[in-house]
PDB file of N, CA and C in Angstrom:
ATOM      1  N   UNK A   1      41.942 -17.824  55.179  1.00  0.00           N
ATOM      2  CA  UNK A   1      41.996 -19.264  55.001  1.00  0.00           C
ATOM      3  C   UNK A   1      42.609 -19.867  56.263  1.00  0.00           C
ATOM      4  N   UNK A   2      42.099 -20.854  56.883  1.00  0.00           N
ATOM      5  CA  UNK A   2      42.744 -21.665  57.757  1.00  0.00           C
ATOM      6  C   UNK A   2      44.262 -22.532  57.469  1.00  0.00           C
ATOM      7  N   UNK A   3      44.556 -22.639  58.859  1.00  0.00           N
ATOM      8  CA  UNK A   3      45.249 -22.910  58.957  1.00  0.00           C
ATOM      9  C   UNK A   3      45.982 -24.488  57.924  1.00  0.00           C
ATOM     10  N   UNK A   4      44.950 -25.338  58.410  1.00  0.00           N
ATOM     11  CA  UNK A   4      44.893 -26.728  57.917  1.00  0.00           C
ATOM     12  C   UNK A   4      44.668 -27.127  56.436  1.00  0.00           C
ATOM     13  N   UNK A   5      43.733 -25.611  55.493  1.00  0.00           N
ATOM     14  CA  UNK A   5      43.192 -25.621  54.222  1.00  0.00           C
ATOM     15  C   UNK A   5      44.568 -25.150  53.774  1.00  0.00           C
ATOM     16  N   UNK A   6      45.817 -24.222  54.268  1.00  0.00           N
ATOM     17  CA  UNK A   6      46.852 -23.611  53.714  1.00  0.00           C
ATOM     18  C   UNK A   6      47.936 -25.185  53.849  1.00  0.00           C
ATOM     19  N   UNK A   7      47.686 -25.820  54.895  1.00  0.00           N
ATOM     20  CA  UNK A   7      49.173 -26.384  55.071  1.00  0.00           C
ATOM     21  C   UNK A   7      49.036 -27.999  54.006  1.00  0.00           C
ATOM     22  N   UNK A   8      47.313 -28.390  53.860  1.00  0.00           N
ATOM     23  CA  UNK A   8      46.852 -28.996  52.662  1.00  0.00           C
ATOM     24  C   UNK A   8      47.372 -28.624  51.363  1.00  0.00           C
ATOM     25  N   UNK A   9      46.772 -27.494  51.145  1.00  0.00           N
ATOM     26  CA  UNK A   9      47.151 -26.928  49.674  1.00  0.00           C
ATOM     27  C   UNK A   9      48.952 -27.177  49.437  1.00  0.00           C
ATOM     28  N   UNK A  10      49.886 -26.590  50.545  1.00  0.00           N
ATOM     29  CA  UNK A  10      50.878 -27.066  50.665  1.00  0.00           C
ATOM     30  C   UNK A  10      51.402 -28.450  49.981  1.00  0.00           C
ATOM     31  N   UNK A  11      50.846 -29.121  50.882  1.00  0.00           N
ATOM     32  CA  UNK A  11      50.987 -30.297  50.309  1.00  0.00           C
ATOM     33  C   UNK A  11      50.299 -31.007  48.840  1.00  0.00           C
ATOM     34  N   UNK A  12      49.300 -30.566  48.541  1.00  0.00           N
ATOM     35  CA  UNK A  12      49.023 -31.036  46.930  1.00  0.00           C
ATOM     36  C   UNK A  12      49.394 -30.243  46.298  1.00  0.00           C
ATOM     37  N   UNK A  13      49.887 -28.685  46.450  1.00  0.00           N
ATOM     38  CA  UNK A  13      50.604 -28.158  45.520  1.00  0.00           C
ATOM     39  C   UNK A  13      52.738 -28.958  44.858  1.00  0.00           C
ATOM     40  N   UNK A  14      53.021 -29.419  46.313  1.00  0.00           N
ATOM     41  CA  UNK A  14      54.248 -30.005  45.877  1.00  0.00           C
ATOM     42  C   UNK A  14      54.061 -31.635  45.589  1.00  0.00           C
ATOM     43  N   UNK A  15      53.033 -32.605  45.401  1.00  0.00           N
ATOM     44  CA  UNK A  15      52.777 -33.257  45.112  1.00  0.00           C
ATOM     45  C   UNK A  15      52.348 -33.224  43.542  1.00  0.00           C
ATOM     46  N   UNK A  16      51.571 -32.543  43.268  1.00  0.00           N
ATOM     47  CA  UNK A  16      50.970 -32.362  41.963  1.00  0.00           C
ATOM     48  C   UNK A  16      51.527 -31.700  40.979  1.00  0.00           C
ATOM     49  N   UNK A  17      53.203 -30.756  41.512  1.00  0.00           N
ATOM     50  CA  UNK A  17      53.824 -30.175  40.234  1.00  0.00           C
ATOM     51  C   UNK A  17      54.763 -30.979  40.147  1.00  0.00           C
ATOM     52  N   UNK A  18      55.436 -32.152  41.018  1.00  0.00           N
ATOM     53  CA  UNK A  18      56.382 -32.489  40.793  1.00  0.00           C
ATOM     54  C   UNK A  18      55.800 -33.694  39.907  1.00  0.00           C
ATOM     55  N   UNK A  19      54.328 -34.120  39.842  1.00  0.00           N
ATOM     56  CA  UNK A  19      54.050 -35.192  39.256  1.00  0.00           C
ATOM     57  C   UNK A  19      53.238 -34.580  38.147  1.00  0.00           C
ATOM     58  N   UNK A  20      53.055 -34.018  37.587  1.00  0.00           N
ATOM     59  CA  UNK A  20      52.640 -33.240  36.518  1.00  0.00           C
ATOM     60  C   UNK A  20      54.007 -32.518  36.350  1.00  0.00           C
ATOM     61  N   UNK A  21      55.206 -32.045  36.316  1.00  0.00           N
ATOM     62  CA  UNK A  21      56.392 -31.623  35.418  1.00  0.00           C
ATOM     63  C   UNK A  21      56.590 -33.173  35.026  1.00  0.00           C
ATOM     64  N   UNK A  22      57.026 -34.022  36.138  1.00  0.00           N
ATOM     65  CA  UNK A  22      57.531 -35.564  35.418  1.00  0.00           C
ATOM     66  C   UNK A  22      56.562 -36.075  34.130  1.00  0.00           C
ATOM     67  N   UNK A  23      55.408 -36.082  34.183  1.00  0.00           N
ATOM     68  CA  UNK A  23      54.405 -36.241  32.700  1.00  0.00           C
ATOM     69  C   UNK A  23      54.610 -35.424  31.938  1.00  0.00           C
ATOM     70  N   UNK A  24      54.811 -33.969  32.298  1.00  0.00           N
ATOM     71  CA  UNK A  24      54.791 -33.475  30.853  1.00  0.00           C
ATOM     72  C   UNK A  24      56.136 -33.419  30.517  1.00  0.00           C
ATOM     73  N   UNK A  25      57.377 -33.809  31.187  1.00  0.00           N
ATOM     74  CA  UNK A  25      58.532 -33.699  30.548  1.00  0.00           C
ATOM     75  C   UNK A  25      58.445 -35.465  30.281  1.00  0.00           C
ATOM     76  N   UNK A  26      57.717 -36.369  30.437  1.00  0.00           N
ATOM     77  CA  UNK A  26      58.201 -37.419  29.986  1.00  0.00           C
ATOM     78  C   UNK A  26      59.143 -37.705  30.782  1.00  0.00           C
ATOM     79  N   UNK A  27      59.515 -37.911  31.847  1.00  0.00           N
ATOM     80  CA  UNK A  27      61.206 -38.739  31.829  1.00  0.00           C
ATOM     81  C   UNK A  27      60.328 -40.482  32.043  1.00  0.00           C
ATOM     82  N   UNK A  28      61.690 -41.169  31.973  1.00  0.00           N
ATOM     83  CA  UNK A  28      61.575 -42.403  31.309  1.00  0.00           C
ATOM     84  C   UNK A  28      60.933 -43.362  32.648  1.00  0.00           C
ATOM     85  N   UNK A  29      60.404 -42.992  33.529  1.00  0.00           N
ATOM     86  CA  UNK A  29      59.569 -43.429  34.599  1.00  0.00           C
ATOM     87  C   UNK A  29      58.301 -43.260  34.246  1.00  0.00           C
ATOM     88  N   UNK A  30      57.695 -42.224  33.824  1.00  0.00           N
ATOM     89  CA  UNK A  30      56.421 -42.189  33.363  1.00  0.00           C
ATOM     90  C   UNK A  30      55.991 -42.174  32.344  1.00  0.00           C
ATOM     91  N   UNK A  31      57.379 -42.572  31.189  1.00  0.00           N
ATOM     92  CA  UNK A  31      56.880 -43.525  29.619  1.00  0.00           C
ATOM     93  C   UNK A  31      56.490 -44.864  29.936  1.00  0.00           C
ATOM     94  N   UNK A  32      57.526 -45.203  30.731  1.00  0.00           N
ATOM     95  CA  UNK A  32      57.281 -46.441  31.184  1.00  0.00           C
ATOM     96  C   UNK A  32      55.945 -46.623  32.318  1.00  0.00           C
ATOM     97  N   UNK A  33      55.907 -45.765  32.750  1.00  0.00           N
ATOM     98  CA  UNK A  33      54.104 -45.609  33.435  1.00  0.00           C
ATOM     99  C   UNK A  33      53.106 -45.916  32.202  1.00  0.00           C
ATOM    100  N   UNK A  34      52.871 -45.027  31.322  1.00  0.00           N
ATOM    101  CA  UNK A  34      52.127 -44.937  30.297  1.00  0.00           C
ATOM    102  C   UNK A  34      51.766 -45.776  29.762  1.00  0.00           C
ATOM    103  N   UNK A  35      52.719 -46.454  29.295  1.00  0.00           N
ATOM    104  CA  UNK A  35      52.806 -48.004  28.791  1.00  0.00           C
ATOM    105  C   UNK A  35      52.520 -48.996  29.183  1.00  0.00           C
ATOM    106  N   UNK A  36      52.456 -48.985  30.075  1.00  0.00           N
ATOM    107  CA  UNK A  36      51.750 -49.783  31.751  1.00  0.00           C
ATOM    108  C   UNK A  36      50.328 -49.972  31.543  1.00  0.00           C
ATOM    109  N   UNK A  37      49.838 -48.571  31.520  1.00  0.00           N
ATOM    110  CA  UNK A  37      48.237 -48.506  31.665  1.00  0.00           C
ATOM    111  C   UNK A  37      47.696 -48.377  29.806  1.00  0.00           C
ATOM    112  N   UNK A  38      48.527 -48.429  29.449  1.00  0.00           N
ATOM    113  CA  UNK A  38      48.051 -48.453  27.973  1.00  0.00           C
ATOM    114  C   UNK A  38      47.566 -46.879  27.406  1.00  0.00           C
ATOM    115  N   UNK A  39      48.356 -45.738  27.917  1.00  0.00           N
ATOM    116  CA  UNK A  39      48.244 -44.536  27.665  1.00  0.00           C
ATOM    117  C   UNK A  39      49.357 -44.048  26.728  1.00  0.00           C
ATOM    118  N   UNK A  40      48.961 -43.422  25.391  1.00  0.00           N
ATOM    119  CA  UNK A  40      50.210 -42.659  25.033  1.00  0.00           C
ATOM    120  C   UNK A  40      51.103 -42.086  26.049  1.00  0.00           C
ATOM    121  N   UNK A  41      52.392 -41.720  25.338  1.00  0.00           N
ATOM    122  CA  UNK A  41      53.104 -40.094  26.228  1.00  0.00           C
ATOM    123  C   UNK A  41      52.452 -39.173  25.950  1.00  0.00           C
ATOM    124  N   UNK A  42      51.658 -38.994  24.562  1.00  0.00           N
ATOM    125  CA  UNK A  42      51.216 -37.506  24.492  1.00  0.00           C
ATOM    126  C   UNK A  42      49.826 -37.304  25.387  1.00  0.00           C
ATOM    127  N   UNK A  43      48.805 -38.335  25.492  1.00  0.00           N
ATOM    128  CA  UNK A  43      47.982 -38.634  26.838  1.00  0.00           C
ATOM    129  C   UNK A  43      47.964 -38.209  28.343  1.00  0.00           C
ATOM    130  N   UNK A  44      49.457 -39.221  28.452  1.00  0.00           N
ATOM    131  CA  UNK A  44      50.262 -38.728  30.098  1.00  0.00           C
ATOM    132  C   UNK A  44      50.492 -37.730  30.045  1.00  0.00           C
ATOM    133  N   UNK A  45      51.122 -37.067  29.065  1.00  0.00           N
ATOM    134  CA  UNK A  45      51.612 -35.482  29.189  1.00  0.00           C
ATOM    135  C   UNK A  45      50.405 -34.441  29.627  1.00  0.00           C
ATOM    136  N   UNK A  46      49.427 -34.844  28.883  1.00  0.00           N
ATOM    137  CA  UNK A  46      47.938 -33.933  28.952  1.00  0.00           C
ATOM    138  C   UNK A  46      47.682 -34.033  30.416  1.00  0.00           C
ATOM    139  N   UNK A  47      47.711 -35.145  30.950  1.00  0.00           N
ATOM    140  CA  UNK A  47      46.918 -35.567  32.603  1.00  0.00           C
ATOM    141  C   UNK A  47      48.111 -34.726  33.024  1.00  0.00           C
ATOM    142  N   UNK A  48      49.453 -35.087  32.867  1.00  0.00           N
ATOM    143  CA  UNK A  48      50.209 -33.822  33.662  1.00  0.00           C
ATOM    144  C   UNK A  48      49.932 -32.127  33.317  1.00  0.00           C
ATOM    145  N   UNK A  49      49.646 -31.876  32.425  1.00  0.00           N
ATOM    146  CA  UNK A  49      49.189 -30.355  32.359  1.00  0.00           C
ATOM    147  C   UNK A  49      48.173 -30.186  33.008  1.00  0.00           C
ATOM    148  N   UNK A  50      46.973 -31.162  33.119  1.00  0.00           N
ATOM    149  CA  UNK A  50      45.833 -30.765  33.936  1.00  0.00           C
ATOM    150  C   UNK A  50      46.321 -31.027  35.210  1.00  0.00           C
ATOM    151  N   UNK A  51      47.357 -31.681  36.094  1.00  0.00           N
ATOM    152  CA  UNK A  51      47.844 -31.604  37.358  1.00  0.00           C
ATOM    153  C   UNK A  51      48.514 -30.307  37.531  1.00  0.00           C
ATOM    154  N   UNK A  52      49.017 -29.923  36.523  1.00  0.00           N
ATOM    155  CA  UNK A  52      49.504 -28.338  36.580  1.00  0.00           C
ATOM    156  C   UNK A  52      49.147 -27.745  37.227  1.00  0.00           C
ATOM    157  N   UNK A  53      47.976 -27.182  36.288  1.00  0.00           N
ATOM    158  CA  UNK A  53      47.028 -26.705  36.124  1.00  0.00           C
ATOM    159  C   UNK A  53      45.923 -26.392  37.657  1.00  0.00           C
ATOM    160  N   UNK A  54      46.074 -27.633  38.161  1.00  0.00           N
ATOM    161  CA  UNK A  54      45.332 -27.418  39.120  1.00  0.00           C
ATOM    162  C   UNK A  54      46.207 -27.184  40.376  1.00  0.00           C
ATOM    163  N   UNK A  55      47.254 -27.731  40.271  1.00  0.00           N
ATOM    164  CA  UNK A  55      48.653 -27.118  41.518  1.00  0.00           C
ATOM    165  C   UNK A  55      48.400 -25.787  41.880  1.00  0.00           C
ATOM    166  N   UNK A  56      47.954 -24.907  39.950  1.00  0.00           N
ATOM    167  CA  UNK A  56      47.753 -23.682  39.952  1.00  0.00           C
ATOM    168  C   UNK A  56      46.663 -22.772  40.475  1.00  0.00           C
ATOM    169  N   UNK A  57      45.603 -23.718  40.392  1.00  0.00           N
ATOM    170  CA  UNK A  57      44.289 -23.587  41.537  1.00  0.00           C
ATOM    171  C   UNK A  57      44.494 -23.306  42.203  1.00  0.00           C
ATOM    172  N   UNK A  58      45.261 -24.484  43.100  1.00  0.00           N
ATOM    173  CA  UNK A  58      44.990 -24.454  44.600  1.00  0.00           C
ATOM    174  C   UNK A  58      46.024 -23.123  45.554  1.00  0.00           C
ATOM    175  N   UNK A  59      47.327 -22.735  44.267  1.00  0.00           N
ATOM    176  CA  UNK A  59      47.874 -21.520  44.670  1.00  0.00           C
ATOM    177  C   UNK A  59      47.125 -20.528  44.546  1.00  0.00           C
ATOM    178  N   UNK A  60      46.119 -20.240  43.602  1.00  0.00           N
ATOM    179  CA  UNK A  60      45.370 -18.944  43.414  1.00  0.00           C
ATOM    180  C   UNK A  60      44.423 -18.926  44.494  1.00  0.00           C
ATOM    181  N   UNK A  61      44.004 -20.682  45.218  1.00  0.00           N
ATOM    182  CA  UNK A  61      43.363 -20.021  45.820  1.00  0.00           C
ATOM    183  C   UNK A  61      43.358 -19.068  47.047  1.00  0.00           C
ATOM    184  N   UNK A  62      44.737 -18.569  47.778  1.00  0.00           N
ATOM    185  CA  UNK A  62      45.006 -18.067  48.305  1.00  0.00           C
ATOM    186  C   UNK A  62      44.668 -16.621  48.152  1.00  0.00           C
ATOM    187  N   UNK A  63      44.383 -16.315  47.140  1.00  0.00           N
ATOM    188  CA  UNK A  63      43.881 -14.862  46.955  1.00  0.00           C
ATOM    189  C   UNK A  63      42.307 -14.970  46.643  1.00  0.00           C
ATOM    190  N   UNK A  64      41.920 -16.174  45.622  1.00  0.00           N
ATOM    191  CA  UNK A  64      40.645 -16.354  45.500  1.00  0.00           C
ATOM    192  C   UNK A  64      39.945 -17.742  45.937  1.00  0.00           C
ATOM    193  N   UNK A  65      39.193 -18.109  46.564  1.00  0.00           N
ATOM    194  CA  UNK A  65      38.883 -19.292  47.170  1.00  0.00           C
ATOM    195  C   UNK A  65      38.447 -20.277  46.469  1.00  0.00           C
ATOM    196  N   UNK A  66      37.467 -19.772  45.687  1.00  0.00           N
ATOM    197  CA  UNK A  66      36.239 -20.698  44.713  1.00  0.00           C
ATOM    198  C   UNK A  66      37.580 -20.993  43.469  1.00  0.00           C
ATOM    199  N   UNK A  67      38.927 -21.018  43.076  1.00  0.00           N
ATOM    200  CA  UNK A  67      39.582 -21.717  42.288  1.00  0.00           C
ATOM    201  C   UNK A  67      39.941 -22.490  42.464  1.00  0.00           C
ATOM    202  N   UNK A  68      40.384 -22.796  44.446  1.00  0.00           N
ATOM    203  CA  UNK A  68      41.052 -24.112  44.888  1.00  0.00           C
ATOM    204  C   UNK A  68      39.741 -24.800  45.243  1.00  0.00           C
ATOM    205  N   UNK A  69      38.644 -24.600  45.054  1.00  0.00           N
ATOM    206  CA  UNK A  69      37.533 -25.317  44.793  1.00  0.00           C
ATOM    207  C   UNK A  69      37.192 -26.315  43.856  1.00  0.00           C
ATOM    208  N   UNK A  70      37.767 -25.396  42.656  1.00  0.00           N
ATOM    209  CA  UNK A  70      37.328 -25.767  41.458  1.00  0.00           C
ATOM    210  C   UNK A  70      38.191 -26.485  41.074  1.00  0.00           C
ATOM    211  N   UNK A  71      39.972 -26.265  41.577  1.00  0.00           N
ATOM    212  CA  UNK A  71      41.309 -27.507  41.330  1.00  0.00           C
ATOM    213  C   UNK A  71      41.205 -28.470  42.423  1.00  0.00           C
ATOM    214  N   UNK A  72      40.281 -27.942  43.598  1.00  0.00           N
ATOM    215  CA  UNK A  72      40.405 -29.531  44.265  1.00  0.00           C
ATOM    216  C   UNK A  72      39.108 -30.517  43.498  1.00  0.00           C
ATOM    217  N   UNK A  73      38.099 -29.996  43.577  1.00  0.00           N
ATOM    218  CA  UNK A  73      37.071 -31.256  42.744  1.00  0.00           C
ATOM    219  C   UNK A  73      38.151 -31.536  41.432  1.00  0.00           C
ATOM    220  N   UNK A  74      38.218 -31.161  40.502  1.00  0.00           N
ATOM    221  CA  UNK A  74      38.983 -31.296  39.636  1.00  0.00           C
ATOM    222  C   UNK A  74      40.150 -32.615  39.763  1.00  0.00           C
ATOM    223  N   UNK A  75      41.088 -32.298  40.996  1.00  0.00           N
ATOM    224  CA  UNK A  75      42.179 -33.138  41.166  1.00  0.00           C
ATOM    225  C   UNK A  75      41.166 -34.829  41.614  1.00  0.00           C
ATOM    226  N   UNK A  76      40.510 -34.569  42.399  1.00  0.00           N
ATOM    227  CA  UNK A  76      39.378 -35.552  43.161  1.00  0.00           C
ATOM    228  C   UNK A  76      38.898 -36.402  41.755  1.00  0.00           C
ATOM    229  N   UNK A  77      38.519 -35.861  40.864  1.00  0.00           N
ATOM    230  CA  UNK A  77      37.772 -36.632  39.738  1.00  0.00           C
ATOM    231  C   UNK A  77      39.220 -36.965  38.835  1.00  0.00           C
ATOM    232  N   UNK A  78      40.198 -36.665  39.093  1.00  0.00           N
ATOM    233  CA  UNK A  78      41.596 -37.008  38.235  1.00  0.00           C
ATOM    234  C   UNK A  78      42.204 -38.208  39.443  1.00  0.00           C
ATOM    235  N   UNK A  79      41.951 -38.035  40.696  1.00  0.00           N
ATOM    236  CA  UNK A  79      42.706 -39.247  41.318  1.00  0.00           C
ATOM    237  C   UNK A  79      41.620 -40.519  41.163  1.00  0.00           C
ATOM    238  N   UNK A  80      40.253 -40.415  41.117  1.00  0.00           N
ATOM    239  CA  UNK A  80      39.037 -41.128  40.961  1.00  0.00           C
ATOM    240  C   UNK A  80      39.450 -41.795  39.465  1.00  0.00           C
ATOM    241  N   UNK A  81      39.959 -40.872  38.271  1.00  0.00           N
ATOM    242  CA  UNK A  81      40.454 -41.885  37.087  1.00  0.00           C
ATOM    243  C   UNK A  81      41.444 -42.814  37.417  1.00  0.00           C
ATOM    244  N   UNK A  82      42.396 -41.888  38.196  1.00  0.00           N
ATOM    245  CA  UNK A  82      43.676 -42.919  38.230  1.00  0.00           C
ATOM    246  C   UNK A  82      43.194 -44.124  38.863  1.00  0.00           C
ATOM    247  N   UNK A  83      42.634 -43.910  40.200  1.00  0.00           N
ATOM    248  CA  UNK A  83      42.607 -45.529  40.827  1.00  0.00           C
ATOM    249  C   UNK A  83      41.974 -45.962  39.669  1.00  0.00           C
ATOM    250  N   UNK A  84      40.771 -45.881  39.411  1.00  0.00           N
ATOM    251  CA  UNK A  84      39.878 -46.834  38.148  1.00  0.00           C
ATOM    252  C   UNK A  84      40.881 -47.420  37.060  1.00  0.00           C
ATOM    253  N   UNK A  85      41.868 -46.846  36.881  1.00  0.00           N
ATOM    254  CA  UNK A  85      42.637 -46.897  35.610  1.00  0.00           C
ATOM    255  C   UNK A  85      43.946 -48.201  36.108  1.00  0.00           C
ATOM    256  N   UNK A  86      44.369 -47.861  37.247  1.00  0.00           N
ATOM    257  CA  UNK A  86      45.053 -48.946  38.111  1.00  0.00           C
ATOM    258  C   UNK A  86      44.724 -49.640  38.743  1.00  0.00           C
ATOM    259  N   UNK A  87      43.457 -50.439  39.082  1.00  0.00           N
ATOM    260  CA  UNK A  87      42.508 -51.448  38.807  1.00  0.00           C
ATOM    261  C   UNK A  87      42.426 -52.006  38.067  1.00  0.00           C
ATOM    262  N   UNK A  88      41.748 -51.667  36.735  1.00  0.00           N
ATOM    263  CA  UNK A  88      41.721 -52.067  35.834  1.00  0.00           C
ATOM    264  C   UNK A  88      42.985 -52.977  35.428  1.00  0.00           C
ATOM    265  N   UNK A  89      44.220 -52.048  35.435  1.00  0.00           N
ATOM    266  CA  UNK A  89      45.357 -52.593  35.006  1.00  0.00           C
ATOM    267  C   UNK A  89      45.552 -53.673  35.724  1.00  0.00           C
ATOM    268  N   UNK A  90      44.959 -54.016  36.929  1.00  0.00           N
ATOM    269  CA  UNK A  90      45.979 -55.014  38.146  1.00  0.00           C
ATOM    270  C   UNK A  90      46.591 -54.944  38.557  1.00  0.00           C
ATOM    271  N   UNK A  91      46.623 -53.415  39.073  1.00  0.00           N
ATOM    272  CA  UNK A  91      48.148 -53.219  39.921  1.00  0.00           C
ATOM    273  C   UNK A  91      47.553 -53.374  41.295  1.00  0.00           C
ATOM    274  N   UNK A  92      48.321 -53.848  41.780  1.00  0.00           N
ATOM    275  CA  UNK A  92      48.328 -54.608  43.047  1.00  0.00           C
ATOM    276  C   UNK A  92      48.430 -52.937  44.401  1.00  0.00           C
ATOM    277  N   UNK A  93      47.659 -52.905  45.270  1.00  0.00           N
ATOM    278  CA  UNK A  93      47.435 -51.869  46.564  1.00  0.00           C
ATOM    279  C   UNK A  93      48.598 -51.073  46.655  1.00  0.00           C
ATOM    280  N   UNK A  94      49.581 -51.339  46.755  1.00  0.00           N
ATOM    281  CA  UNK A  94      50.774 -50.095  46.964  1.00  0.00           C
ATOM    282  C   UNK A  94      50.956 -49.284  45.071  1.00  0.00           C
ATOM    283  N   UNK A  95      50.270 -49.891  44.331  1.00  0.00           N
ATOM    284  CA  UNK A  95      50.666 -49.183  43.410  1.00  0.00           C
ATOM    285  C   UNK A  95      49.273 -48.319  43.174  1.00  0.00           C
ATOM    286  N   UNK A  96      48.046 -48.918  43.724  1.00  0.00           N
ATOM    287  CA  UNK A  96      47.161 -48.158  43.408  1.00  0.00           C
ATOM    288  C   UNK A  96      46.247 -46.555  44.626  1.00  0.00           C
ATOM    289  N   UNK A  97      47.156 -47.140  45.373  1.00  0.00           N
ATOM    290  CA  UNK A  97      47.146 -46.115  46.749  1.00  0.00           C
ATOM    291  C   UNK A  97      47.725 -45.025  46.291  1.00  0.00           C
ATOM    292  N   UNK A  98      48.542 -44.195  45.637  1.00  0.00           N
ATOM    293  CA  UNK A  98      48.980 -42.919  46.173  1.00  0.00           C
ATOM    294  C   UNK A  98      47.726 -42.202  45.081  1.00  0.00           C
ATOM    295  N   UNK A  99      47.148 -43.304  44.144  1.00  0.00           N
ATOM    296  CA  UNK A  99      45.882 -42.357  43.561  1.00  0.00           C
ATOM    297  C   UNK A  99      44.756 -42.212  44.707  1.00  0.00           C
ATOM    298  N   UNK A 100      44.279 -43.322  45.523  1.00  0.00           N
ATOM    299  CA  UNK A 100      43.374 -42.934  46.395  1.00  0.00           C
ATOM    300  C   UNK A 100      43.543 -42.087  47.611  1.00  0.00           C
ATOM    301  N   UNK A 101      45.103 -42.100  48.080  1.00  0.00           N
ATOM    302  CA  UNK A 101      45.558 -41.237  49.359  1.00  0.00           C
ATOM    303  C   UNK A 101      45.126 -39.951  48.913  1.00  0.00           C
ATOM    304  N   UNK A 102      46.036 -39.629  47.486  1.00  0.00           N
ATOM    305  CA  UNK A 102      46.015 -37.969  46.835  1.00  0.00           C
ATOM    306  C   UNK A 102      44.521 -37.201  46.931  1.00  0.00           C
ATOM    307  N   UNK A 103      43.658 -38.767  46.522  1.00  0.00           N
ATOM    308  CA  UNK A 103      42.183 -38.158  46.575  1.00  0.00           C
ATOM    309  C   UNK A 103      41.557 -37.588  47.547  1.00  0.00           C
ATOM    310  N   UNK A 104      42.076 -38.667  48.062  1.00  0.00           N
ATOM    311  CA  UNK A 104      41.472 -38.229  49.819  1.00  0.00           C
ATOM    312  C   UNK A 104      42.237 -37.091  50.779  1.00  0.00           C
ATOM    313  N   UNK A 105      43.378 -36.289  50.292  1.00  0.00           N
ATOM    314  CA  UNK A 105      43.726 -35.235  51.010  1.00  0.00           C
ATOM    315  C   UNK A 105      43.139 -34.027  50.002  1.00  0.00           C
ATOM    316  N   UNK A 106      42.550 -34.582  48.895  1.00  0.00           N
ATOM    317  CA  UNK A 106      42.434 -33.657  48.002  1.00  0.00           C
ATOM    318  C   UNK A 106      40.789 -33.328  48.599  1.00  0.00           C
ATOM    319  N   UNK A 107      39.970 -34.149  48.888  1.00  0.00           N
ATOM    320  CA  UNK A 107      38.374 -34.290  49.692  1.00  0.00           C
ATOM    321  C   UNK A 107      38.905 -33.320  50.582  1.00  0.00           C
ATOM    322  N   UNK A 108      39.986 -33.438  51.840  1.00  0.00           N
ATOM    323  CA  UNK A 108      39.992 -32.885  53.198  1.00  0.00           C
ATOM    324  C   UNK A 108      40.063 -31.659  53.148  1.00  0.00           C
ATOM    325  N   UNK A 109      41.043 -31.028  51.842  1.00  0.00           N
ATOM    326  CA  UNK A 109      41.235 -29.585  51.534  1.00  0.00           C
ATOM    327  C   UNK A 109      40.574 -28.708  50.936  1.00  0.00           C
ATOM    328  N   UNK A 110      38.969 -29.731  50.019  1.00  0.00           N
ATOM    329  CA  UNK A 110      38.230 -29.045  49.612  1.00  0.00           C
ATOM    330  C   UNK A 110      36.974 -29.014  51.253  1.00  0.00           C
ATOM    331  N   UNK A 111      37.384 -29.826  51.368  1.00  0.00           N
ATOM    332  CA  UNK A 111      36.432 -29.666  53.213  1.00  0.00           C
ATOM    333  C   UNK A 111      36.524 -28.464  53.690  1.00  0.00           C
ATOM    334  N   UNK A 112      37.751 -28.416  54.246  1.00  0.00           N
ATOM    335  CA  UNK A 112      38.828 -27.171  54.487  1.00  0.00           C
ATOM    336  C   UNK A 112      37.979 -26.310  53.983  1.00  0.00           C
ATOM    337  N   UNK A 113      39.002 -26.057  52.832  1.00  0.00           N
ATOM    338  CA  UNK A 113      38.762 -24.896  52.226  1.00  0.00           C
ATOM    339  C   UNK A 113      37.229 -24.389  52.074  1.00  0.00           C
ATOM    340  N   UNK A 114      36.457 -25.212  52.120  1.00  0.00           N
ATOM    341  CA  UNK A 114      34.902 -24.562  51.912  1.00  0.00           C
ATOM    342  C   UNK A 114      34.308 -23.978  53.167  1.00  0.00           C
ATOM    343  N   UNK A 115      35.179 -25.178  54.180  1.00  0.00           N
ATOM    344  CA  UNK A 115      34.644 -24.836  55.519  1.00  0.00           C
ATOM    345  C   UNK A 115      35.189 -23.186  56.205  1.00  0.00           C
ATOM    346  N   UNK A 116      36.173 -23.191  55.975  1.00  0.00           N
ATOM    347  CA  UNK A 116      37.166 -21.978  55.979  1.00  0.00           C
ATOM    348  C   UNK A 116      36.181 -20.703  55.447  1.00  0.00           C
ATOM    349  N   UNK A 117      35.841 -20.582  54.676  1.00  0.00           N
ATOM    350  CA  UNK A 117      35.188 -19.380  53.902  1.00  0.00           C
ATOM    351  C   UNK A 117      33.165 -19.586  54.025  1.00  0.00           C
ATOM    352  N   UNK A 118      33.000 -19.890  54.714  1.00  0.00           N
ATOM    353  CA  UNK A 118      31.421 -20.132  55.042  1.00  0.00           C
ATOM    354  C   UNK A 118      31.352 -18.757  55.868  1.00  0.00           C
TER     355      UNK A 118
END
């Protein structure tokens, strides 16, 4: 794996567990998120297990490639809800950016990473 696909994964791996533990433990920032967008906690909690989940991808893919494949599209169609979902709501550009940034490093690493293993 390259260089740039490892130091990516890096980075959406500590992005995506620290924001998937905060959903699935609930603390009172992302009840109050929830509530925002008109999502249960038990909802938010789920979107944080599937951020898990895919943190967990993108570590496996270090041994296997086609998983951080499968957790980066994955994360890509989960940051693609969020912006839609914070739109919708009216949240104003700084609140709806770290869903489209995430997406878009999440695109570069499945770039990466595919490009890496050709």
């Amino acid at each position: 794996m390259k260089i740039a696909a490892i130091a990516l994964a890096c980075v959406l791996v500590l992005c995506f567990v620290s924001a998937g533990a905060a959903k699935v433990l609930a603390v009172p920032a992302m009840r109050e998120r929830a509530a925002h967008v008109g999502f249960s906690v038990a909802a938010y909690r789920a979107i944080g297990v599937l951020e898990l989940a895919a943190a967990l991808g993108v570590l496996a893919a270090l041994v296997w490639w086609p998983l951080g494949v499968a957790a980066a599209a994955g994360l890509i169609l989960l940051m693609a809800g969020a912006a839609i979902v914070h739109a919708r709501t009216g949240d104003p550009l700084p609140q709806l950016a770290p869903a489209v940034v995430a997406g878009l490093i999440c695109a570069a690493y499945l770039a990466t990473l595919i490009g890496a293993n050709r």
